[in-house]
Protein backbone atom coordinates (compact mmCIF):
# COMPACT_ATOMS: atom_id res chain seq x y z
CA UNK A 1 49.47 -7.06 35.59
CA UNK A 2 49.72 -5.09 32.69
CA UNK A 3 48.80 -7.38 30.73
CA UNK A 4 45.51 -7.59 32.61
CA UNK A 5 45.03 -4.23 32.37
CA UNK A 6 45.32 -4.01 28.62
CA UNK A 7 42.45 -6.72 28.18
CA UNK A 8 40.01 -4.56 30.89
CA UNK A 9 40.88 -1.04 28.54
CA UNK A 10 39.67 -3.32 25.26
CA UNK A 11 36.57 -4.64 27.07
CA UNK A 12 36.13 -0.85 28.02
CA UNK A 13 36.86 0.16 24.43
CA UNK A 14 34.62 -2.84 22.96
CA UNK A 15 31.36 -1.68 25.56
CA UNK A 16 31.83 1.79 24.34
CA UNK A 17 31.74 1.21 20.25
CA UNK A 18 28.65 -0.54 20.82
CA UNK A 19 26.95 2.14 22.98
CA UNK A 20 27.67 4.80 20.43
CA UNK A 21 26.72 2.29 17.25
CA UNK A 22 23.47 2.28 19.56
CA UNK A 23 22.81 5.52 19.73
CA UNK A 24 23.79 6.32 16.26
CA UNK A 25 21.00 3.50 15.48
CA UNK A 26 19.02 5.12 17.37
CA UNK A 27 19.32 8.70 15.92
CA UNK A 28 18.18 7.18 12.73
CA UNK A 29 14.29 6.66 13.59
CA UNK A 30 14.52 9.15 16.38
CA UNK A 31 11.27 10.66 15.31
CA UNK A 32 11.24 12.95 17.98
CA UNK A 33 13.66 15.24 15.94
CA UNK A 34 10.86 15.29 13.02
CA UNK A 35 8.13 17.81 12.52
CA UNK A 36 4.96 18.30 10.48
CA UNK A 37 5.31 21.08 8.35
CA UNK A 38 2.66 22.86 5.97
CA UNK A 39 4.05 25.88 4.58
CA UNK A 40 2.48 28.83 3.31
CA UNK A 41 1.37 29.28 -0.22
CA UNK A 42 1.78 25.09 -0.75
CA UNK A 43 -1.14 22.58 -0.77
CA UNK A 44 0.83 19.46 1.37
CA UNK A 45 1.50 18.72 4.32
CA UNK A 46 4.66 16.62 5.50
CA UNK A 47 6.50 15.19 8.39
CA UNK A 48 10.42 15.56 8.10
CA UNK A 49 13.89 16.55 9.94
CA UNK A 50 13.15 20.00 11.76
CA UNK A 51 14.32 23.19 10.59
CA UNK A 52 14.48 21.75 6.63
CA UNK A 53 16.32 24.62 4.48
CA UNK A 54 14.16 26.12 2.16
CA UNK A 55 14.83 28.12 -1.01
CA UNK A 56 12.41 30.18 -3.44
CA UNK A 57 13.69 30.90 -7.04
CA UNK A 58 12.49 30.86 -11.01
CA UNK A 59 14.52 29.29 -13.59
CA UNK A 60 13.57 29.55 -17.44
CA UNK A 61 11.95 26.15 -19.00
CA UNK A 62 12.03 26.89 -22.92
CA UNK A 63 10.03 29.84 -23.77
CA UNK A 64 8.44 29.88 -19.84
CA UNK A 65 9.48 31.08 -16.73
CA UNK A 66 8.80 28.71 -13.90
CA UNK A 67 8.72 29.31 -9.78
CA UNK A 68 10.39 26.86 -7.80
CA UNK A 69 10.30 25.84 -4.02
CA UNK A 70 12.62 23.78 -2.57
CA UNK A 71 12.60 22.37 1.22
CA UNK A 72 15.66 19.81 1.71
CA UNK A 73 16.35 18.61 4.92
CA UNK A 74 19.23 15.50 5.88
CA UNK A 75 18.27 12.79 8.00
CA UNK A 76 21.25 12.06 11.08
CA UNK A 77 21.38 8.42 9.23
CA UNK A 78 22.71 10.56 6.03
CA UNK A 79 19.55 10.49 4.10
CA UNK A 80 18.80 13.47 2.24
CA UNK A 81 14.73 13.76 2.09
CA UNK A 82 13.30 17.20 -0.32
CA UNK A 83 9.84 18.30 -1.86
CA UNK A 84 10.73 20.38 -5.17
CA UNK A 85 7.46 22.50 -5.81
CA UNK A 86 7.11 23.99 -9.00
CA UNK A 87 4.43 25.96 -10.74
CA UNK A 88 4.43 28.16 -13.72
CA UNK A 89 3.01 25.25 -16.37
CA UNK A 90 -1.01 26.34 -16.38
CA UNK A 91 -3.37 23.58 -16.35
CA UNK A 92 -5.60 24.16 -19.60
CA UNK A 93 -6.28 21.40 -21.69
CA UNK A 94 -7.34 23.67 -24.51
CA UNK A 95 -3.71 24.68 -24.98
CA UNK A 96 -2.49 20.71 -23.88
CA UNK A 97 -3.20 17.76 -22.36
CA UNK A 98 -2.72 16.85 -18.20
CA UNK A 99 -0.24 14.24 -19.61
CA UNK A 100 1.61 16.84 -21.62
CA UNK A 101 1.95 19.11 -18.64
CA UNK A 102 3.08 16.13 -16.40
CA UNK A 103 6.08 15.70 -18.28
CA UNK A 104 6.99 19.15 -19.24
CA UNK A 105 6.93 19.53 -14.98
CA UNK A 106 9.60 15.82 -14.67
CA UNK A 107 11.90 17.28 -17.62
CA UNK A 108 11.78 20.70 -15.71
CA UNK A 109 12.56 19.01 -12.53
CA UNK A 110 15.61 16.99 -13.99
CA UNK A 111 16.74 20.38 -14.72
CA UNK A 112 16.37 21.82 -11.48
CA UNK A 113 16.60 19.30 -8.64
CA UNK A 114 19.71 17.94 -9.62
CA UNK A 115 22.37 20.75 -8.14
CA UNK A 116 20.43 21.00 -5.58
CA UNK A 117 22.39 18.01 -3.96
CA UNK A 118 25.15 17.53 -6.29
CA UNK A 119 27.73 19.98 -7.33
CA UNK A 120 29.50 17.66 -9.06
CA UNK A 121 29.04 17.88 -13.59
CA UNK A 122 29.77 14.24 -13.86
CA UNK A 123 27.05 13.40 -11.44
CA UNK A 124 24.37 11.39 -14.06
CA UNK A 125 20.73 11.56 -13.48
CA UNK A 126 18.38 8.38 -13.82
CA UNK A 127 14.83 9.09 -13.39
CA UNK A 128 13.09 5.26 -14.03
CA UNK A 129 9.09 5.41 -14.09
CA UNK A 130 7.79 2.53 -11.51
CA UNK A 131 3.86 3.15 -11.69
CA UNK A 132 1.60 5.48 -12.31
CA UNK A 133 -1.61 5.76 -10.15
CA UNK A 134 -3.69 8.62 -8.82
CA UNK A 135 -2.95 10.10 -5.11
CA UNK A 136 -6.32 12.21 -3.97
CA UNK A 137 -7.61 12.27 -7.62
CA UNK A 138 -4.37 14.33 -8.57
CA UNK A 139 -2.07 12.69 -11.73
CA UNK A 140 0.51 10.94 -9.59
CA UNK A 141 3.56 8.54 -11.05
CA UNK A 142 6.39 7.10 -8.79
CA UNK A 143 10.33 7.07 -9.83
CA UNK A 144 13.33 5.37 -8.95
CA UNK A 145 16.16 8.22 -9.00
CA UNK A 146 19.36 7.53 -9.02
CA UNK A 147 22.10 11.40 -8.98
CA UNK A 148 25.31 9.94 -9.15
CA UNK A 149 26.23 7.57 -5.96
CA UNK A 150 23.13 8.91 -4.34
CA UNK A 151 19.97 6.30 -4.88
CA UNK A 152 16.02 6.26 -3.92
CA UNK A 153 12.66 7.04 -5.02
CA UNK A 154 10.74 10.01 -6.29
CA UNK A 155 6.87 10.95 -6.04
CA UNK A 156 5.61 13.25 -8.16
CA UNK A 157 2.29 14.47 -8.58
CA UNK A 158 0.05 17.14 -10.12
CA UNK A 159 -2.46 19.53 -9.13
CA UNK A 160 -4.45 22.26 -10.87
CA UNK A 161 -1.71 25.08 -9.38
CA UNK A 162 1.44 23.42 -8.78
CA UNK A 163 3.79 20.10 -9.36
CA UNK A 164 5.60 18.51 -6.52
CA UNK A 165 8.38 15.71 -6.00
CA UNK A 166 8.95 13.84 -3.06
CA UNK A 167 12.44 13.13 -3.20
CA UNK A 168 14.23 10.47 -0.77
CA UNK A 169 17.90 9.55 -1.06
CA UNK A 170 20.96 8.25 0.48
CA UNK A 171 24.30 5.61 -0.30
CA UNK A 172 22.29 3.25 1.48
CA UNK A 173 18.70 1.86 1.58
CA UNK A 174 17.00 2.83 5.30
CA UNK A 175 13.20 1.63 4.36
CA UNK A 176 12.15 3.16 7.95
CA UNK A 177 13.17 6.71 6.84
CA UNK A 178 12.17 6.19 3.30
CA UNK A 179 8.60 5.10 4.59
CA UNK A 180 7.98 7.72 7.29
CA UNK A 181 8.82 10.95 5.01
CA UNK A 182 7.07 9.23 1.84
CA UNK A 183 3.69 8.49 3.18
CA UNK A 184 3.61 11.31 5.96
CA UNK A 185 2.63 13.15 2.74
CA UNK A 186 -0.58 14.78 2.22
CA UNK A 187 -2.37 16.46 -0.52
CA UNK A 188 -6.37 17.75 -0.06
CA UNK A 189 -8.82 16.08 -2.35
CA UNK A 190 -9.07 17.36 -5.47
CA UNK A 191 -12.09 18.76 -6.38
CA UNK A 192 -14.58 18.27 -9.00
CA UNK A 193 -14.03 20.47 -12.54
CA UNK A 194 -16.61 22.99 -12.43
CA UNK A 195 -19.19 22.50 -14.86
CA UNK A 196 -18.71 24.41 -18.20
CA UNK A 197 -21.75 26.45 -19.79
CA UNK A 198 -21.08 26.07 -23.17
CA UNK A 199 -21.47 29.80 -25.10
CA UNK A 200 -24.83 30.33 -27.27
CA UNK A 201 -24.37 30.27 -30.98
CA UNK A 202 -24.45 33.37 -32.85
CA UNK A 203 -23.81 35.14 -29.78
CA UNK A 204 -21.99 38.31 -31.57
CA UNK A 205 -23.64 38.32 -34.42
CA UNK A 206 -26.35 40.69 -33.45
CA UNK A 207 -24.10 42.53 -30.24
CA UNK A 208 -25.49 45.98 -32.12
CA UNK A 209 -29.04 44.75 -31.34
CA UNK A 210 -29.21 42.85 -27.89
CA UNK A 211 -32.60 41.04 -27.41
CA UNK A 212 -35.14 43.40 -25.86
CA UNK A 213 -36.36 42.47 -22.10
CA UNK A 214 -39.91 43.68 -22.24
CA UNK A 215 -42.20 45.00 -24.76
CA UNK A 216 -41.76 48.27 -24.94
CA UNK A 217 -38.28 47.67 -25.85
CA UNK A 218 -39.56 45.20 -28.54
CA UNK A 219 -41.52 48.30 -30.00
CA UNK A 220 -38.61 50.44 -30.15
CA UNK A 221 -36.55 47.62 -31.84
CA UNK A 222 -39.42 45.70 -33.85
CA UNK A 223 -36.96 44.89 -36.53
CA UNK A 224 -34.39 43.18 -34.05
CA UNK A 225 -36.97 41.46 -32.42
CA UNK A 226 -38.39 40.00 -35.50
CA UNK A 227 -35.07 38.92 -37.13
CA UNK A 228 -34.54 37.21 -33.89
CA UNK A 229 -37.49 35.28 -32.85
CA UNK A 230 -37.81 34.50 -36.39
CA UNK A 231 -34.00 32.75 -36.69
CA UNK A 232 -34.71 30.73 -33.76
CA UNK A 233 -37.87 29.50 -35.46
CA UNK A 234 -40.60 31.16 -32.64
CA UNK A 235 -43.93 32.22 -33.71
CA UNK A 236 -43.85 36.34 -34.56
CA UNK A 237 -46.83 38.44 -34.22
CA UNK A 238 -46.85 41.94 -35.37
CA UNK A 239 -49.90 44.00 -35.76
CA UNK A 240 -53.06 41.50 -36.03
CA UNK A 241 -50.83 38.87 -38.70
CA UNK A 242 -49.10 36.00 -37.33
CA UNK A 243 -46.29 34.44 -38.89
CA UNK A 244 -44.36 31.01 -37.86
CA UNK A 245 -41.58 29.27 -39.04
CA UNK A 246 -42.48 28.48 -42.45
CA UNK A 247 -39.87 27.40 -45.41
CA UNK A 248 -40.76 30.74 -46.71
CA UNK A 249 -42.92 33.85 -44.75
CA UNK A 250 -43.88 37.35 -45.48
CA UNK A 251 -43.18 39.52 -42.22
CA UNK A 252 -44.57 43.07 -42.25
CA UNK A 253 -42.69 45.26 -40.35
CA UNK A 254 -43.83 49.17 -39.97
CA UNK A 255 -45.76 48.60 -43.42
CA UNK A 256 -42.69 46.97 -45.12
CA UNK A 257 -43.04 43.72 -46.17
CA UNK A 258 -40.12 41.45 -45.98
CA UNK A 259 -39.38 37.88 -47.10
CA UNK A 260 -37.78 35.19 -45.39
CA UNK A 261 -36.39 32.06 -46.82
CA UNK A 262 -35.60 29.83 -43.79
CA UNK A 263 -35.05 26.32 -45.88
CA UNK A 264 -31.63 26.73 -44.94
CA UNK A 265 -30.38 27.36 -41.24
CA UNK A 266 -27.22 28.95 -41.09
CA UNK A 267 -23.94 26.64 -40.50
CA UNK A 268 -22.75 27.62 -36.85
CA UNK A 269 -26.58 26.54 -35.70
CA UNK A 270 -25.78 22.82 -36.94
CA UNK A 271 -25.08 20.78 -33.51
CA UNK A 272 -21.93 20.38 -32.63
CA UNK A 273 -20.22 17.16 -31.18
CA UNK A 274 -19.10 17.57 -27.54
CA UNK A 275 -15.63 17.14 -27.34
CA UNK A 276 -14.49 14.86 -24.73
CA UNK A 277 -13.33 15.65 -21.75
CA UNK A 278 -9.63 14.67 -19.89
CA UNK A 279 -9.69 12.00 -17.44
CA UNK A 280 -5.75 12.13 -17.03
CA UNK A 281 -3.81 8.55 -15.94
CA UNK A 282 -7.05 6.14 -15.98
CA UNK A 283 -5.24 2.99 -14.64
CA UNK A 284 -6.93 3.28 -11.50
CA UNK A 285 -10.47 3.91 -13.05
CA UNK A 286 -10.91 0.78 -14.99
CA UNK A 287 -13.51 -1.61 -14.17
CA UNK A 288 -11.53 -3.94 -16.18
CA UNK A 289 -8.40 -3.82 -17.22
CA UNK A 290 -6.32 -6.66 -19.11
CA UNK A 291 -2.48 -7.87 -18.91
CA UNK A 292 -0.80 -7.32 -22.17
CA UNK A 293 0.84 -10.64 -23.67
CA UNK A 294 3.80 -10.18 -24.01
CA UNK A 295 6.69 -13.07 -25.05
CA UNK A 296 10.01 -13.15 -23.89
CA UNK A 297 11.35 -10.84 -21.25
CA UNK A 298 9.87 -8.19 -22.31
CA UNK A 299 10.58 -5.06 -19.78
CA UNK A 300 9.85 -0.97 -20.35
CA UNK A 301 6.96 1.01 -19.78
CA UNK A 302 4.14 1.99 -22.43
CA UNK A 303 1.90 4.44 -22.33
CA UNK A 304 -0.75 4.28 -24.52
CA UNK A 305 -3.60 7.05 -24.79
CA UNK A 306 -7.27 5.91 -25.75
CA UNK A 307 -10.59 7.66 -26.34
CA UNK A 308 -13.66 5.95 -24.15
CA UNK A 309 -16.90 5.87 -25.38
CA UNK A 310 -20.30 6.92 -23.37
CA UNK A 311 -21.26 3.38 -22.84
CA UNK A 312 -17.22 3.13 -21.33
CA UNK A 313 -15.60 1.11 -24.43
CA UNK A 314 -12.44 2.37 -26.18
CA UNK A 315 -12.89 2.87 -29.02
CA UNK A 316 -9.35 4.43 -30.02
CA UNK A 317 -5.52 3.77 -28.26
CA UNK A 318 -2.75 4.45 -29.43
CA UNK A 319 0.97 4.20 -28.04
CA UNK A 320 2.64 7.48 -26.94
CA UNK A 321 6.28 6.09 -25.61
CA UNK A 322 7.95 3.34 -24.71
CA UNK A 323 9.84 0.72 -26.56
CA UNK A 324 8.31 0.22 -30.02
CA UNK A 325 8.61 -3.64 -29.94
CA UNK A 326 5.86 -3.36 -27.21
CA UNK A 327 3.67 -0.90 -28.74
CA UNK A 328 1.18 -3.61 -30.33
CA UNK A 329 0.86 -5.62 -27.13
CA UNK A 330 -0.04 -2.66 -25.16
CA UNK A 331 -2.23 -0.95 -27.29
CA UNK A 332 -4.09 -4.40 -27.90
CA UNK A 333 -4.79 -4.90 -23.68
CA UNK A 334 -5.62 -1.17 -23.76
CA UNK A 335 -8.52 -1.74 -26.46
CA UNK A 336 -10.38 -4.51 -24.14
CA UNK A 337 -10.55 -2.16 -21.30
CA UNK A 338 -13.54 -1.64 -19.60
CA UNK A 339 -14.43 1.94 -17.65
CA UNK A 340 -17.92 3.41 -16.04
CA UNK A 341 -19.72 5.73 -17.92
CA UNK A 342 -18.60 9.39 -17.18
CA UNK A 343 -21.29 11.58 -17.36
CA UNK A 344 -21.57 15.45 -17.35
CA UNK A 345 -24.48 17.67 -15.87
CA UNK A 346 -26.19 14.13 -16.31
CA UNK A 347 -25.42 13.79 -19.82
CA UNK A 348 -22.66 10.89 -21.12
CA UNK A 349 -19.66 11.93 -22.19
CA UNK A 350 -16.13 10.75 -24.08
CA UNK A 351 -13.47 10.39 -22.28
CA UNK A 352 -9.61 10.71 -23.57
CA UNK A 353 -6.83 9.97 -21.22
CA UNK A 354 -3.86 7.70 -20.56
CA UNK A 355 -3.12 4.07 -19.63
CA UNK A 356 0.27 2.63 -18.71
CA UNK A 357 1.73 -0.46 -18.66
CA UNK A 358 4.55 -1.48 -16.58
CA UNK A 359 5.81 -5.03 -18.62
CA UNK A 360 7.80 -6.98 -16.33
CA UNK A 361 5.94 -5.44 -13.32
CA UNK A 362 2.10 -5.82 -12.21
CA UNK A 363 -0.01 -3.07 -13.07
């Protein structure tokens, strides 16, 4: 008897361990304890674990100070999903490039994300770059992370105000988690780059004498009006004498005669060359775009920035990181790429941006 009732407590036991392994199964794509959130002052919008813990703070990034966001939330299968949004790095290509400011934001970030999730000083950090394509037309490039025995993947991506990583990682891959969170992820489209107006030469030289509006104003000012209208070569009529742009003229102004020599035209009227603009990561953008050859098993990513012409030819590349013994194969495939013409208010344009190349992956 007893002996009967031992095996009916197991099978009791046994029914019970698989009900809760069931549910606990079950917790893991319960979905109905996710929400969308879109918080204020951000640009995204993302679906994860309600009431994610959020924290505002600034850390110092060499001679910058930089804001930082954090919302970090832990799935019940033990996956711990956060978006790090940082700003502080402006985007003005004058002062560097888009690809310059992308990784000054991923070395800030391997400063900052890290204790976030890990207390622990011996806990190493392994940020490995997977690909690098565009997400909305914002710079985006895609990680594996590894912070100490925790393991996953990392999105990060670039806008014109702010930097954000989409961080997802656990002991143990769960690709239904890892999928939801990652591409519940939203950005808005970015925008076109307004146009730029480019400022008229000479434009302080005279500030003491602005251009008159009318003629009345030329009358009180003849001698600013002349020296004007005559440097930009326009035909000058004062009294009943008319005087154009000749290599050398006799202007008589207020019964002074003066005496141009215009054979020479000042050095900041020469035209200048338009510089060109950024395009940013351009894998995505080529019409045509080569393998590298490569021998061996050659692995590593290169990235290799190149100048495109009007007609949408590079005409420069050069490598920028990477393992040197790859250098020459990339920057060879990145010289036979083929782009669309860019063109500004309806005028061609150079291009300068970046192209990487994943060797031992498909790019």
């Amino acid at each position: 008897m007893r002996f009967r009732r031992l095996q009916w407590a197991l099978a009791i036991i046994f029914v019970a361990a698989i009900a809760v392994s069931g549910q606990v199964q079950k917790s893991a794509t319960d979905w109905a304890d996710w929400e969308t959130i879109s918080p204020d002052g951000e640009e995204f919008t993302v679906s994860m674990p309600k009431n994610p813990t959020t924290e505002a703070t600034t850390f110092p990034y060499h001679k910058m100070e930089l804001k930082a966001r954090l919302y970090l939330a832990k799935s019940p299968a033990g996956a711990t999903l956060a978006i790090a949004s940082l700003s502080g790095i402006k985007s003005d290509p004058s002062a560097y490039s888009d690809f310059a400011r992308f990784n000054s934001y991923v070395d800030a970030f391997k400063d900052f994300f890290p204790p976030k999730v890990r207390t622990k000083e011996t806990a190493l950090t392994k940020l490995t770059l997977v690909s690098s394509r565009p997400f909305q037309g914002h710079s985006g490039r895609f990680y594996k992370i590894a912070i100490g025995e925790l393991n996953g993947v990392a999105h990060a991506f670039a806008t014109r105000k702010r930097f954000y990583v989409v961080v997802s990682l656990n002991t143990k891959k769960d690709e239904a988690i890892e999928e939801k969170f990652l591409s519940s992820f939203m950005l808005p489209e970015r925008q076109p780059d307004p146009p730029k107006v480019a400022a008229a030469p000479n434009a302080n030289a005279n500030a003491e004498q602005p251009l008159p509006e009318n003629a009345e104003q030329a009358n009180e000012n003849p001698t600013g009006q002349a020296l004007k209208q005559e440097a930009a070569g326009a035909v000058l009529q004062v009294g009943n004498e008319s005087h154009t742009d000749n290599p050398t003229s006799t202007v008589s102004v207020g019964g002074a005669a003066t005496s141009s020599d215009n054979t020479k035209k000042p050095e900041n009227n020469q035209p200048k060359e338009k510089r060109p603009i950024n395009g940013g990561m351009l894998n995505g953008k080529a019409i045509y775009l080569p393998q590298p050859m490569a021998t061996g098993e050659a692995t590593g990513v290169v990235m290799v920035q190149v100048l495109i012409d009007e007609s949408g030819s590079v005409i420069d590349a050069r490598a920028v990181s990477g393992p040197q013994h790859l250098h020459a194969a990339a920057v060879t495939a990145a010289r036979l790429a083929r782009f669309t013409p860019t063109t500004l208010m309806g005028e061609p344009v150079k291009v300068a941006g970046t192209i990487s190349y994943n060797f031992g992956r498909s790019n």
